[in-house]
Protein backbone atom coordinates (compact mmCIF):
# COMPACT_ATOMS: atom_id res chain seq x y z
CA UNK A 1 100.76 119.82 108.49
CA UNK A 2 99.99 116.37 106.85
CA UNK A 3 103.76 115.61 106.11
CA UNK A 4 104.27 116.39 109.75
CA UNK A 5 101.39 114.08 111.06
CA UNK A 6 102.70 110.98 108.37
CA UNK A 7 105.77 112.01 110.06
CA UNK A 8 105.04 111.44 113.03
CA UNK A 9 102.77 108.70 112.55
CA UNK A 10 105.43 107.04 111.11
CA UNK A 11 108.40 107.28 113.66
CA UNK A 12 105.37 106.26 116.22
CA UNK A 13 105.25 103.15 113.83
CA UNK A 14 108.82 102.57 114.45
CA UNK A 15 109.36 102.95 117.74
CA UNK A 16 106.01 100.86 118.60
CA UNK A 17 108.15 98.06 116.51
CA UNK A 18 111.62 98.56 118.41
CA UNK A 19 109.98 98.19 121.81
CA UNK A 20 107.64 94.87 120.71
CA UNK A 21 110.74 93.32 119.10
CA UNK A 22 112.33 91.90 122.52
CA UNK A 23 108.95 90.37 123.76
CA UNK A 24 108.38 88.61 120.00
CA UNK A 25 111.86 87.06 119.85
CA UNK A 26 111.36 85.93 123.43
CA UNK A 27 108.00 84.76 122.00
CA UNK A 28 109.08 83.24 119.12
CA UNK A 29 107.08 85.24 117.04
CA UNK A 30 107.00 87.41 114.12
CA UNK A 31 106.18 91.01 114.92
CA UNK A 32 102.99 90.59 112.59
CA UNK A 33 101.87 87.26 114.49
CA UNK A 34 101.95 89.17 117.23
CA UNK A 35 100.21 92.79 116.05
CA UNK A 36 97.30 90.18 114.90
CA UNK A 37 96.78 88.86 118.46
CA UNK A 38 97.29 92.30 119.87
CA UNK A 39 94.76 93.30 116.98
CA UNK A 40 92.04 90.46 118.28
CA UNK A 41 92.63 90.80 122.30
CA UNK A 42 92.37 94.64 122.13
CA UNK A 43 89.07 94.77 119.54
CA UNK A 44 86.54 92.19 119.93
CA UNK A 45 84.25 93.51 117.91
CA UNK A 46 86.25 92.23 115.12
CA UNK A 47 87.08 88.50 114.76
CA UNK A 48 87.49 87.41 111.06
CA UNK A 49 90.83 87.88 108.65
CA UNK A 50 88.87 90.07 106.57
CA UNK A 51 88.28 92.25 109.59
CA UNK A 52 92.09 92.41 110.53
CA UNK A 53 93.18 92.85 106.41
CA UNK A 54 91.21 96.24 106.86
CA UNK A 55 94.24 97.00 109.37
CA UNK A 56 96.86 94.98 109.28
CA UNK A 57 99.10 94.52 105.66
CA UNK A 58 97.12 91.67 103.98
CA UNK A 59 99.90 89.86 102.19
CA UNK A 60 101.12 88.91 105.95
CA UNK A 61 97.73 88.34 107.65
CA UNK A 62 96.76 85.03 105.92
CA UNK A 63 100.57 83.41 106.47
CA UNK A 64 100.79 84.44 109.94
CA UNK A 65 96.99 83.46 111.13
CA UNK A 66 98.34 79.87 109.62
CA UNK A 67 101.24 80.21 112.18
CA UNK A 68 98.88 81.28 114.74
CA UNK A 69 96.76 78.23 114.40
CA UNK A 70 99.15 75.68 113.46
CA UNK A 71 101.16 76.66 116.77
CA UNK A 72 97.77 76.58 119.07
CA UNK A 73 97.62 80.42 119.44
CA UNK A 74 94.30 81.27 117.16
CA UNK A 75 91.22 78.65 116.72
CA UNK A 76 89.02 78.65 114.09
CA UNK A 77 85.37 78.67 114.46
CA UNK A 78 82.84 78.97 111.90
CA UNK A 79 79.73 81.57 111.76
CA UNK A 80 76.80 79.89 112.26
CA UNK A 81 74.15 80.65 109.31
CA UNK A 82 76.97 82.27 107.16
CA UNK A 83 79.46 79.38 106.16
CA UNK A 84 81.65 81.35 104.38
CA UNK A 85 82.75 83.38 107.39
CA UNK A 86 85.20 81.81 109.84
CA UNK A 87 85.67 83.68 113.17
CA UNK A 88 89.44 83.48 115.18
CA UNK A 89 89.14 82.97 118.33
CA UNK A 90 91.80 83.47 120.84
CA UNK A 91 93.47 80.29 122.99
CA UNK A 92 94.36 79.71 126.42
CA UNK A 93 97.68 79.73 124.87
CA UNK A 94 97.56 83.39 124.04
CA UNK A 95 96.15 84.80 126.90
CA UNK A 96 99.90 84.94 128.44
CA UNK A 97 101.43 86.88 125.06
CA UNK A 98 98.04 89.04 125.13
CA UNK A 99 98.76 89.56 128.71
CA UNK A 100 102.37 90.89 128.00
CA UNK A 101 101.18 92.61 125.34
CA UNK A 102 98.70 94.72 126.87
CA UNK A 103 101.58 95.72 129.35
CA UNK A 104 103.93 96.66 126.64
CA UNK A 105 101.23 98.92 125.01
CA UNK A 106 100.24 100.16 128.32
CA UNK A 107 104.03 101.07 129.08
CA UNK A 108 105.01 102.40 125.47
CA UNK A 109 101.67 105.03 125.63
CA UNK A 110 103.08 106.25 129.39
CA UNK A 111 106.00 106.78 128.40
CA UNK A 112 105.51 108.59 125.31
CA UNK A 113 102.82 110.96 127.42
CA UNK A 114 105.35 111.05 130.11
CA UNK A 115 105.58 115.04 131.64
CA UNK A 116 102.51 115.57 129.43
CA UNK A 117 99.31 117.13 131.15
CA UNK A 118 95.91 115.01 132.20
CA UNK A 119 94.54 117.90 130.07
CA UNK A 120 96.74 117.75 127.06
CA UNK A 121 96.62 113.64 127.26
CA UNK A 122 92.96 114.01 126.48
């Protein structure tokens, strides 16, 4: 049962990546520059790198938040009474790719619980 679920877990994986790589090459983005403004938009709750390590494959977080700033996408803002931490915030710039994104997601979950049940989607 656990092979089965990393299975399918997996191929999700995949075909989450196949359907975001049109709208990242028409962004001009990598596919991780993207997941990390996807990651932000869709979980406010958490704002730092640290936060988005936990998730996303740290050896690619810290070059593509660089991209994300250096290409107006991400600010940085830092934590008032903690000046270690440093929060990423969002731009105007993004809100169009979050918008996008958000469709893309919304799209790629209806169609893989297409013919599926309001019961079963629960």
């Amino acid at each position: 049962m656990i092979n089965m679920s990393i299975e399918f877990a997996h191929k999700m994986s995949l075909a989450y990546s196949a359907t975001c790589k049109t709208l990242c090459r028409e962004l001009k983005l990598p596919q991780t520059a993207f997941d990390i403004l996807m990651f932000l938009a869709n979980n406010p709750d958490y704002k730092t790198a640290s936060d988005i390590v936990r998730k996303i494959k740290a050896n690619l977080v810290s070059v593509n938040v660089e991209k994300l700033v250096r290409d107006g996408y991400l600010e940085r803002k830092a934590v008032e009474g903690d000046r270690r931490k440093v929060e990423l915030i969002c731009t105007k710039k993004a809100e169009p790719v979050i918008e996008n994104g958000k469709k893309l997601q919304q799209d790629f979950v209806e169609q893989i619980l297409s013919g599926v049940d309001e019961e079963k989607r629960k």
